[in-house]
C-alpha atoms as a PDB file:
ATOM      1  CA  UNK A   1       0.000   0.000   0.000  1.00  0.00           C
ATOM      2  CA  UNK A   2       1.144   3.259  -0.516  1.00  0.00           C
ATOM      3  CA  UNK A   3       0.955   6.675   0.847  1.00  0.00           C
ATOM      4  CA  UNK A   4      -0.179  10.273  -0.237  1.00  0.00           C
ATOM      5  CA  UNK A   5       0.790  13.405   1.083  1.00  0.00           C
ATOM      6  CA  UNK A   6      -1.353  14.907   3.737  1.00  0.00           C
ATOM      7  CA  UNK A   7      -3.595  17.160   2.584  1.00  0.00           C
ATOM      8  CA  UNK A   8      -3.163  20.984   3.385  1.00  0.00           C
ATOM      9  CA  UNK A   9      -4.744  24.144   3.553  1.00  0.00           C
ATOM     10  CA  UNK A  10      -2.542  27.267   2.632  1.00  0.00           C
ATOM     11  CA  UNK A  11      -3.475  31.214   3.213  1.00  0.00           C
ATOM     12  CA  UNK A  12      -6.589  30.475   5.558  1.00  0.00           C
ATOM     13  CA  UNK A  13      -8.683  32.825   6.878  1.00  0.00           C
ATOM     14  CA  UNK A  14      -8.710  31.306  10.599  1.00  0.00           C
ATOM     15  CA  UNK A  15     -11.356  33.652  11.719  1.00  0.00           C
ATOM     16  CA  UNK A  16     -13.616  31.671   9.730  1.00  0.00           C
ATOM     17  CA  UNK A  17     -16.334  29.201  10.693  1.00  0.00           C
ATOM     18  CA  UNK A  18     -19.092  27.242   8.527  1.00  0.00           C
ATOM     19  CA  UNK A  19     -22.376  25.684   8.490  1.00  0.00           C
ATOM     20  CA  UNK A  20     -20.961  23.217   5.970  1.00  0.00           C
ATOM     21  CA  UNK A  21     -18.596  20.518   6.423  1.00  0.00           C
ATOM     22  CA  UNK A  22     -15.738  22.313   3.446  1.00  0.00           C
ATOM     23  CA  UNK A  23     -12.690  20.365   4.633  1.00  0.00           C
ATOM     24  CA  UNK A  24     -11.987  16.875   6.128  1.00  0.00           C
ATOM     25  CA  UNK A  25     -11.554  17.016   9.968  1.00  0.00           C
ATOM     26  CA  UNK A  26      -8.172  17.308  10.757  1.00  0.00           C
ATOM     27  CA  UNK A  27      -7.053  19.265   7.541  1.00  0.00           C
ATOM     28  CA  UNK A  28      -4.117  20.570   8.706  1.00  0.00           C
ATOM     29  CA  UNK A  29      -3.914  24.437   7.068  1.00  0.00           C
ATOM     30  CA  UNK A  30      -1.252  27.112   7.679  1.00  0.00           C
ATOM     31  CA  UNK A  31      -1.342  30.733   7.126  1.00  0.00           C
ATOM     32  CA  UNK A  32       0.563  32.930   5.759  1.00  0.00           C
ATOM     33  CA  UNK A  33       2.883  33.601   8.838  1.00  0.00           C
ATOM     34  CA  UNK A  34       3.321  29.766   9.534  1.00  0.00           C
ATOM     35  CA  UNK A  35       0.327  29.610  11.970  1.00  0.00           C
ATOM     36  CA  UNK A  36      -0.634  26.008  12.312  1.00  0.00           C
ATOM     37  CA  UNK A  37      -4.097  24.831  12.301  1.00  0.00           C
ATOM     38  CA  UNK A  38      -6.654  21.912  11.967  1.00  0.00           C
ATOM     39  CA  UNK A  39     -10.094  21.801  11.067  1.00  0.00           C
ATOM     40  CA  UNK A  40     -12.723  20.520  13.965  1.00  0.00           C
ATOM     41  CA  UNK A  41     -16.498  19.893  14.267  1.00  0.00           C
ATOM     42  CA  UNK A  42     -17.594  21.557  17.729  1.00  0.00           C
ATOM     43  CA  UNK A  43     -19.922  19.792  19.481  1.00  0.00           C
ATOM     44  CA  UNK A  44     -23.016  20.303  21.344  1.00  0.00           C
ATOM     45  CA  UNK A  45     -21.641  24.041  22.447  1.00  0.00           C
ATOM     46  CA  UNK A  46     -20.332  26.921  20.526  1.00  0.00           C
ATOM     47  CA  UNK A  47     -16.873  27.152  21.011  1.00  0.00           C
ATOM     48  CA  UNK A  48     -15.010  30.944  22.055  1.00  0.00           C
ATOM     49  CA  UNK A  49     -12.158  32.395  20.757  1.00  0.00           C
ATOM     50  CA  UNK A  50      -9.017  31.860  23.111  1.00  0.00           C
ATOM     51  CA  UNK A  51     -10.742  29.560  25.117  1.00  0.00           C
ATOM     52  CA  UNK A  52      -8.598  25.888  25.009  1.00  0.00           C
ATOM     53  CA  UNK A  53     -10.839  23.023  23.631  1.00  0.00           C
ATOM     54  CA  UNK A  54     -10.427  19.473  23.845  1.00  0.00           C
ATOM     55  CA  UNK A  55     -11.411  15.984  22.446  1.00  0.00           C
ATOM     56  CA  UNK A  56     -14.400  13.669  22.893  1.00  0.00           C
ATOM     57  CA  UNK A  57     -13.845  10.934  25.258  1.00  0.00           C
ATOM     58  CA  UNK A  58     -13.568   7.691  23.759  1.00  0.00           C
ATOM     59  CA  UNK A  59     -17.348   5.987  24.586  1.00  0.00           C
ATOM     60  CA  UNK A  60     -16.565   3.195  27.573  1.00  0.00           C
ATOM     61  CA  UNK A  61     -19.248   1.106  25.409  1.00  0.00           C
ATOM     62  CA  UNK A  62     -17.854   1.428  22.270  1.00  0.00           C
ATOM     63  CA  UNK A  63     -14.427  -0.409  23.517  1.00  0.00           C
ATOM     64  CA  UNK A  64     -13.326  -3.827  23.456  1.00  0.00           C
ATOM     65  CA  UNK A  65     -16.170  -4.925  21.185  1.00  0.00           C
ATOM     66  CA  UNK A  66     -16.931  -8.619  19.261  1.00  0.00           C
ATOM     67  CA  UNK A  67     -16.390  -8.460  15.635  1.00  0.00           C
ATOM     68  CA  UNK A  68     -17.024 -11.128  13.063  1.00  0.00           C
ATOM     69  CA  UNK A  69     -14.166 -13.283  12.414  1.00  0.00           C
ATOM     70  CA  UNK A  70     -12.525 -11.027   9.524  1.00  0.00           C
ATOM     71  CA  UNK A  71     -10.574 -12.243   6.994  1.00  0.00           C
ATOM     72  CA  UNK A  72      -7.066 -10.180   5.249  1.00  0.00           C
ATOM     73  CA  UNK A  73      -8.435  -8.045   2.646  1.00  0.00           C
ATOM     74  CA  UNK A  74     -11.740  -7.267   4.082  1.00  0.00           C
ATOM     75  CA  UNK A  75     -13.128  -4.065   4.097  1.00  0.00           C
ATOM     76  CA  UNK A  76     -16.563  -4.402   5.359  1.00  0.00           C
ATOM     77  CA  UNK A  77     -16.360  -5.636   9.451  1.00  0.00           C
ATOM     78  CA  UNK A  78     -19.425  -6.815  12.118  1.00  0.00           C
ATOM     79  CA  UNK A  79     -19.199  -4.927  14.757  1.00  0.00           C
ATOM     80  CA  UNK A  80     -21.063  -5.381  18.002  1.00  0.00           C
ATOM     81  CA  UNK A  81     -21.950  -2.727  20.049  1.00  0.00           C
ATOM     82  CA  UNK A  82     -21.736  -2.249  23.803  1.00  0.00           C
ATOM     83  CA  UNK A  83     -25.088  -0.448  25.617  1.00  0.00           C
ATOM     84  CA  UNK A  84     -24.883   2.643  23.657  1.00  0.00           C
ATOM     85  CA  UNK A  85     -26.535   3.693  20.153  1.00  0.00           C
ATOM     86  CA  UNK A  86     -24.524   4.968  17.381  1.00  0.00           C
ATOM     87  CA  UNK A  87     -25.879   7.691  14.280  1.00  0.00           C
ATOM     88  CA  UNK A  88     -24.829   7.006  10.949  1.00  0.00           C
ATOM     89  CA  UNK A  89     -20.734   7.664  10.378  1.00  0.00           C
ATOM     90  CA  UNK A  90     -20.412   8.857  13.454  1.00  0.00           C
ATOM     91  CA  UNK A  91     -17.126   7.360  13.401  1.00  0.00           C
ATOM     92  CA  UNK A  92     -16.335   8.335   9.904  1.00  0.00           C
ATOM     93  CA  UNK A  93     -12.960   9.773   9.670  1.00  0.00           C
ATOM     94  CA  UNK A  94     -12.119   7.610  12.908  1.00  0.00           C
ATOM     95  CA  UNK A  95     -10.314   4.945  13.238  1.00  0.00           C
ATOM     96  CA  UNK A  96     -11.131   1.458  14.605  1.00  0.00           C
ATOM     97  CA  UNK A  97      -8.500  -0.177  16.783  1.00  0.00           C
ATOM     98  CA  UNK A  98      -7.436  -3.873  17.432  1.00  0.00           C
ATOM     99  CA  UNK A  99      -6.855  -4.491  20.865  1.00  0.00           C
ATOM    100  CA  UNK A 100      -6.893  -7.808  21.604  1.00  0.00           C
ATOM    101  CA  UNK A 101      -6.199 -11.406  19.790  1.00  0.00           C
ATOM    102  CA  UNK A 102      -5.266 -11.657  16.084  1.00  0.00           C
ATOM    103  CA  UNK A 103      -4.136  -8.664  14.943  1.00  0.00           C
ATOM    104  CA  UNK A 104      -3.857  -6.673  17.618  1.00  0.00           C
ATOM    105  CA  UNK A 105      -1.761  -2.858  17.866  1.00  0.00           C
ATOM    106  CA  UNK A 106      -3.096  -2.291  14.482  1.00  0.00           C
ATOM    107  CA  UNK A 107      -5.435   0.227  13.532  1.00  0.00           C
ATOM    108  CA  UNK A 108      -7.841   0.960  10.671  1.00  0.00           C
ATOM    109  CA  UNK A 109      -8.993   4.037   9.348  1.00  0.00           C
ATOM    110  CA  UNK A 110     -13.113   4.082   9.349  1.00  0.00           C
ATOM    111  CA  UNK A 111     -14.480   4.999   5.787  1.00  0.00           C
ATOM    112  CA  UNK A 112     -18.361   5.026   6.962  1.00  0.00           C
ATOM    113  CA  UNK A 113     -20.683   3.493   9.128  1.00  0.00           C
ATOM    114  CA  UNK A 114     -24.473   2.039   9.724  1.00  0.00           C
ATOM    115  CA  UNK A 115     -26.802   4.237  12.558  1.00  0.00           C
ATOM    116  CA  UNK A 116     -27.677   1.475  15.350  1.00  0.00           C
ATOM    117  CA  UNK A 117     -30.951   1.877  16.906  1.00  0.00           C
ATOM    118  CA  UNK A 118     -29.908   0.809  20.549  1.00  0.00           C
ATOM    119  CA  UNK A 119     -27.043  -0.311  21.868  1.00  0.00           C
ATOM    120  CA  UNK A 120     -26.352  -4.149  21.746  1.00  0.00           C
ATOM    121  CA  UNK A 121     -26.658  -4.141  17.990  1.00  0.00           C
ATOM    122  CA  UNK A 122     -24.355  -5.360  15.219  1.00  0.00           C
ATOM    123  CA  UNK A 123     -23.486  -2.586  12.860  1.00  0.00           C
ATOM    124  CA  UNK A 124     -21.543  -2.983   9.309  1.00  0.00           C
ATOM    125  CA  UNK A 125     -18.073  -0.508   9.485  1.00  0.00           C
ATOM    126  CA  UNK A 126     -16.358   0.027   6.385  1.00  0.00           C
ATOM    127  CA  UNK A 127     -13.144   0.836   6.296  1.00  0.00           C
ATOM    128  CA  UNK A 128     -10.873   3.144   4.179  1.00  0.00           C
ATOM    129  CA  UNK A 129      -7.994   0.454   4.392  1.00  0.00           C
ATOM    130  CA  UNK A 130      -7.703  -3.323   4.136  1.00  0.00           C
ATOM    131  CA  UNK A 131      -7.527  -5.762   7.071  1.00  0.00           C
ATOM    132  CA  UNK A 132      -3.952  -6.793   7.326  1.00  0.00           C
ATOM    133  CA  UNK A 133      -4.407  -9.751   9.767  1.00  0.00           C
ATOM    134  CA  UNK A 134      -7.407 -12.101  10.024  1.00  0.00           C
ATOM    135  CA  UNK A 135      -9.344 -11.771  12.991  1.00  0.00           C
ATOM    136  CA  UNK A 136      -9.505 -14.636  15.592  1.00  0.00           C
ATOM    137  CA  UNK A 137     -13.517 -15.743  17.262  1.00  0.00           C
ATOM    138  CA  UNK A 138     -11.304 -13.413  20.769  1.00  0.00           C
ATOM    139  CA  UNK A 139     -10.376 -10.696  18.532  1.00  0.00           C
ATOM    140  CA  UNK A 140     -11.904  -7.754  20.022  1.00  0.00           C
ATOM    141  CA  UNK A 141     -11.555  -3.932  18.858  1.00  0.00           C
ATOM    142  CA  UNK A 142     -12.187  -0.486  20.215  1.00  0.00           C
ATOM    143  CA  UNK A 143     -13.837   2.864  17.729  1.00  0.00           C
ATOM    144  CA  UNK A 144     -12.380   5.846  18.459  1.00  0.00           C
ATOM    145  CA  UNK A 145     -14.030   8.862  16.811  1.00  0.00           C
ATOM    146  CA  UNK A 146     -11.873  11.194  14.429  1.00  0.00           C
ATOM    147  CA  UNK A 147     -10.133  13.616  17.759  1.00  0.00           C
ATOM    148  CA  UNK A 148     -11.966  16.770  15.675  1.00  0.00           C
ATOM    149  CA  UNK A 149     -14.913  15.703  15.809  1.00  0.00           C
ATOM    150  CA  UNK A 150     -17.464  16.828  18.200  1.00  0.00           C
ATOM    151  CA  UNK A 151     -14.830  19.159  20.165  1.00  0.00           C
ATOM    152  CA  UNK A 152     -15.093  20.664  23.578  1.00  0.00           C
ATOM    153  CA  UNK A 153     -14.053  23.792  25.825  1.00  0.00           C
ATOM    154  CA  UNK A 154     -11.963  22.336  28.458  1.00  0.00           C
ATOM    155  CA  UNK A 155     -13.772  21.884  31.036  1.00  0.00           C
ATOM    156  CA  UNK A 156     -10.843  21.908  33.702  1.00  0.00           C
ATOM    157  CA  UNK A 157     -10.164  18.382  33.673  1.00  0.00           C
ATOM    158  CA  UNK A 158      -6.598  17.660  32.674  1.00  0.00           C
ATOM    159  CA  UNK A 159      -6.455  14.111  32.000  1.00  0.00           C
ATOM    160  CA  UNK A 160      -8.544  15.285  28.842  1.00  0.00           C
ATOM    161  CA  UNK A 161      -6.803  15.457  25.455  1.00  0.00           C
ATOM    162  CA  UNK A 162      -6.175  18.879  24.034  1.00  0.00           C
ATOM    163  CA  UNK A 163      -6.706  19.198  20.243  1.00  0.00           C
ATOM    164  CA  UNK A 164      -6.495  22.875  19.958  1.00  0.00           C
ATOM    165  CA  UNK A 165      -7.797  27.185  20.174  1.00  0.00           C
ATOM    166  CA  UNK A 166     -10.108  28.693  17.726  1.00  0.00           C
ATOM    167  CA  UNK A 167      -9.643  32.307  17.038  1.00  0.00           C
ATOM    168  CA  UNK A 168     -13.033  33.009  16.143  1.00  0.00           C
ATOM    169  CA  UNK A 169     -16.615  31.950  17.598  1.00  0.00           C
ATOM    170  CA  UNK A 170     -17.894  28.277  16.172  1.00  0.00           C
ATOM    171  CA  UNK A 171     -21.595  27.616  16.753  1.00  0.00           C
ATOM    172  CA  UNK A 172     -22.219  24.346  17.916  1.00  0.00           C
ATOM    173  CA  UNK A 173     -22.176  21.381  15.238  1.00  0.00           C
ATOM    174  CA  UNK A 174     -20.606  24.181  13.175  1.00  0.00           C
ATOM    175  CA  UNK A 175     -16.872  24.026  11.385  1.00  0.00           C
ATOM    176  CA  UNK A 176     -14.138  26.000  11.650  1.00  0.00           C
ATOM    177  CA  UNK A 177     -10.400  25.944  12.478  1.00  0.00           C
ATOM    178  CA  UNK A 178      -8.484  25.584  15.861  1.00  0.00           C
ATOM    179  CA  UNK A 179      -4.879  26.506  15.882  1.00  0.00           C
ATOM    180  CA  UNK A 180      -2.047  24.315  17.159  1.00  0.00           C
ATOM    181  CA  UNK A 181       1.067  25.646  16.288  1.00  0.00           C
ATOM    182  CA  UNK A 182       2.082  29.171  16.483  1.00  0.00           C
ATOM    183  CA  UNK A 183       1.853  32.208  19.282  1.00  0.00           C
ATOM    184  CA  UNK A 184      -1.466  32.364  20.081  1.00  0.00           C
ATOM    185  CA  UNK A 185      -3.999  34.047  22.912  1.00  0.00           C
ATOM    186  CA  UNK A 186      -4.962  31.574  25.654  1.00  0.00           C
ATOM    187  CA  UNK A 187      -7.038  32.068  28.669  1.00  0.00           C
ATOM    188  CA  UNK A 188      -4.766  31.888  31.680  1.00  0.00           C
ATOM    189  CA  UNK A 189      -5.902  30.343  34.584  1.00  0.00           C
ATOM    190  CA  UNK A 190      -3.279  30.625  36.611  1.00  0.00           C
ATOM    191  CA  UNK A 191       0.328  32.025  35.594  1.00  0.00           C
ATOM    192  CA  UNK A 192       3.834  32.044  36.294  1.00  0.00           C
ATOM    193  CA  UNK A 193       6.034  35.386  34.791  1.00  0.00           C
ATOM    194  CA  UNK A 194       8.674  33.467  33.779  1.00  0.00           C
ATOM    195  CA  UNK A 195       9.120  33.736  29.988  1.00  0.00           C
ATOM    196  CA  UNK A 196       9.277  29.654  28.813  1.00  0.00           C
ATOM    197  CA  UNK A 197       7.073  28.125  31.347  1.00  0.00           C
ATOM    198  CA  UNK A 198       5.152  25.182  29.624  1.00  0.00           C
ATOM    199  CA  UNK A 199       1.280  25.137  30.238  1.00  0.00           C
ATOM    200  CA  UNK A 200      -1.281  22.770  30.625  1.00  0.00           C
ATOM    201  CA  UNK A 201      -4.908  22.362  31.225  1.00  0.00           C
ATOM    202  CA  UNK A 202      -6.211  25.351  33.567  1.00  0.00           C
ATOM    203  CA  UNK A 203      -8.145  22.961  36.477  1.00  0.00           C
ATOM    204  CA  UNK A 204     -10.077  26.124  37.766  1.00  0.00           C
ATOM    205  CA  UNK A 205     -11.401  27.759  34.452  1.00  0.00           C
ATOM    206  CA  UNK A 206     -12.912  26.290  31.578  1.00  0.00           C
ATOM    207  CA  UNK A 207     -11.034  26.879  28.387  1.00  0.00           C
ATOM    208  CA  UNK A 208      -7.835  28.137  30.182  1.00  0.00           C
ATOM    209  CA  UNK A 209      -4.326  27.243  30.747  1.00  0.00           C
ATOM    210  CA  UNK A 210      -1.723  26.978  34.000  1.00  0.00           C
ATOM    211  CA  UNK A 211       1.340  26.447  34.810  1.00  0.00           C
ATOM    212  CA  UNK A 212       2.412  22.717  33.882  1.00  0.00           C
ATOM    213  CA  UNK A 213       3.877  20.987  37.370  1.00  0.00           C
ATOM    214  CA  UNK A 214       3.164  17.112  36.472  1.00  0.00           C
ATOM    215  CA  UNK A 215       4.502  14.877  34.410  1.00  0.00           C
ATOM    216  CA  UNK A 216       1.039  13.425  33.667  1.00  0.00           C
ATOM    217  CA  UNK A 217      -0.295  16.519  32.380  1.00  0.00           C
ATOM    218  CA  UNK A 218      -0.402  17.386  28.697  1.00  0.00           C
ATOM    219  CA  UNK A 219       1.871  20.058  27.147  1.00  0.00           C
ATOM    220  CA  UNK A 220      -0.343  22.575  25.848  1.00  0.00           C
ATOM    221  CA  UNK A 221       2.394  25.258  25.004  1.00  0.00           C
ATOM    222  CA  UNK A 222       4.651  27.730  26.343  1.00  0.00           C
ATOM    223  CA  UNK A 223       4.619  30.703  27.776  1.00  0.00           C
ATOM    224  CA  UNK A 224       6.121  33.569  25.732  1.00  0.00           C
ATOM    225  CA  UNK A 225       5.773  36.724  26.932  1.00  0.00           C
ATOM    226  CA  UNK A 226       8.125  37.628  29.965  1.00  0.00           C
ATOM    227  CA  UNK A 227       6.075  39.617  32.113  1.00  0.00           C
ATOM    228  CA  UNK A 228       2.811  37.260  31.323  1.00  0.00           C
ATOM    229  CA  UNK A 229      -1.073  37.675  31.771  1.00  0.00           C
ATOM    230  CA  UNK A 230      -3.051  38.164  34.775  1.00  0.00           C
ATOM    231  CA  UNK A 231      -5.667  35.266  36.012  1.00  0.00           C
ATOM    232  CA  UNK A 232      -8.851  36.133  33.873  1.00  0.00           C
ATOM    233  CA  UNK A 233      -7.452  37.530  30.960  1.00  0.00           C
ATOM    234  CA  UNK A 234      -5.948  36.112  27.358  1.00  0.00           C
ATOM    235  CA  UNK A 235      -2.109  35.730  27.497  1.00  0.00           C
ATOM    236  CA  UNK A 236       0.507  35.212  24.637  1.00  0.00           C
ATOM    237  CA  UNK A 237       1.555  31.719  24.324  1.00  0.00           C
ATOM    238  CA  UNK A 238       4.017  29.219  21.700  1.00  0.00           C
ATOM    239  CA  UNK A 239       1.500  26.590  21.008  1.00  0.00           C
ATOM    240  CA  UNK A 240       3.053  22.664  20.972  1.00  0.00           C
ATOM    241  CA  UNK A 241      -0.059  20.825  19.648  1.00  0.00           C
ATOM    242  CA  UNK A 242       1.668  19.354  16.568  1.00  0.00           C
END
């Protein structure tokens, strides 16, 4: 199999948003000053400008799930679901992991998938890629939706996975791109004044950033201006998201 070159987005205007899916979720697009950025879904809630947004959790009963007994080549797999419903390609864009038995550690991108009308069900997932290893009767695997879809403010809690800062309001289920690379304005939670202080999650506001004191806790960037930003207001930061 071979591979393509990602595909990129040059000269954006990141303080757009749409009603339309225009781009595949996690386009990656630069402007002209070498500001990196990806292109997200938001989720139930409009997203805010400076305001540090995260991924969807990973569904507890969408893991370790029964498939049919897959075969190398296949592109169409059985999937059955744990106690909770799925729409139609909600997972499109995602990828479906192996995680036990036969071919296990490899992952498959998802191409589309069948809506289930409760959870329990069997649903058909076809993938963008071929199976690689045949599936044993244990072989169990895990969907994990595309990590710009359905996007989140933080809401504080810093095991979550940061995916990136819009600079411009996104209505909820709307489009539009979240930077990841590049200075950008953050809302500080709580703040050191020492120019090159890493950040993470901000566990007091939701949407901010703090100072980064555990090895556990995601690098969200790093501080760049000297004299910083006081708690409650949008500071200059070196985002490390890429």
């Amino acid at each position: 199999m071979s591979f393509s070159g990602p595909v990129q987005v040059f000269n954006l205007n990141p303080h757009s948003s749409d009603t339309v899916q225009q781009h595949d979720l996690g386009t990656l697009g630069i402007t002209r000053k070498g500001d990196k950025y990806r292109y997200a879904e938001a989720g139930a809630a409009a997203l805010n400008p400076g305001q540090l947004c995260i991924a969807t959790d990973v569904t507890a009963n969408h893991e370790d799930l029964a498939v049919n007994t897959f075969a190398i080549g296949d592109t169409s797999i059985t999937v059955t679901l744990g106690g909770t419903a799925v729409v139609a390609n909600e997972y499109a864009g995602g990828k479906m992991f192996v995680i036990d038995e036969l071919g296990q550690g490899i992952a498959y991108l998802i191409d589309q998938h069948e809506a289930s009308a409760a959870g329990g069900e069997d649903i058909i997932v076809i993938l963008k890629e071929p199976i690689q290893v045949a599936a044993a009767a244990a072989t169990t695997v895990t969907l994990v939706r595309n990590k710009f879809k359905n996007i989140l403010v933080s809401d504080g809690t810093q095991a979550d996975l940061p995916v990136g800062v819009p600079n411009v309001d996104i209505a909820a289920s709307s489009f539009g791109w979240v930077q990841t690379g590049g200075l950008c304005s953050i809302l500080v939670d709580a703040n050191d004044s020492t120019a090159g202080t890493p950040v993470t999650i901000g566990d007091g506001t939701a949407g901010a950033v703090e100072t980064k004191n555990g090895a556990s806790e995601s690098l969200v960037g790093i501080q760049f201006a000297g004299t910083g930003a006081d708690v409650g207001e949008y500071g200059a930061f070196d985002l490390a998201l890429e």
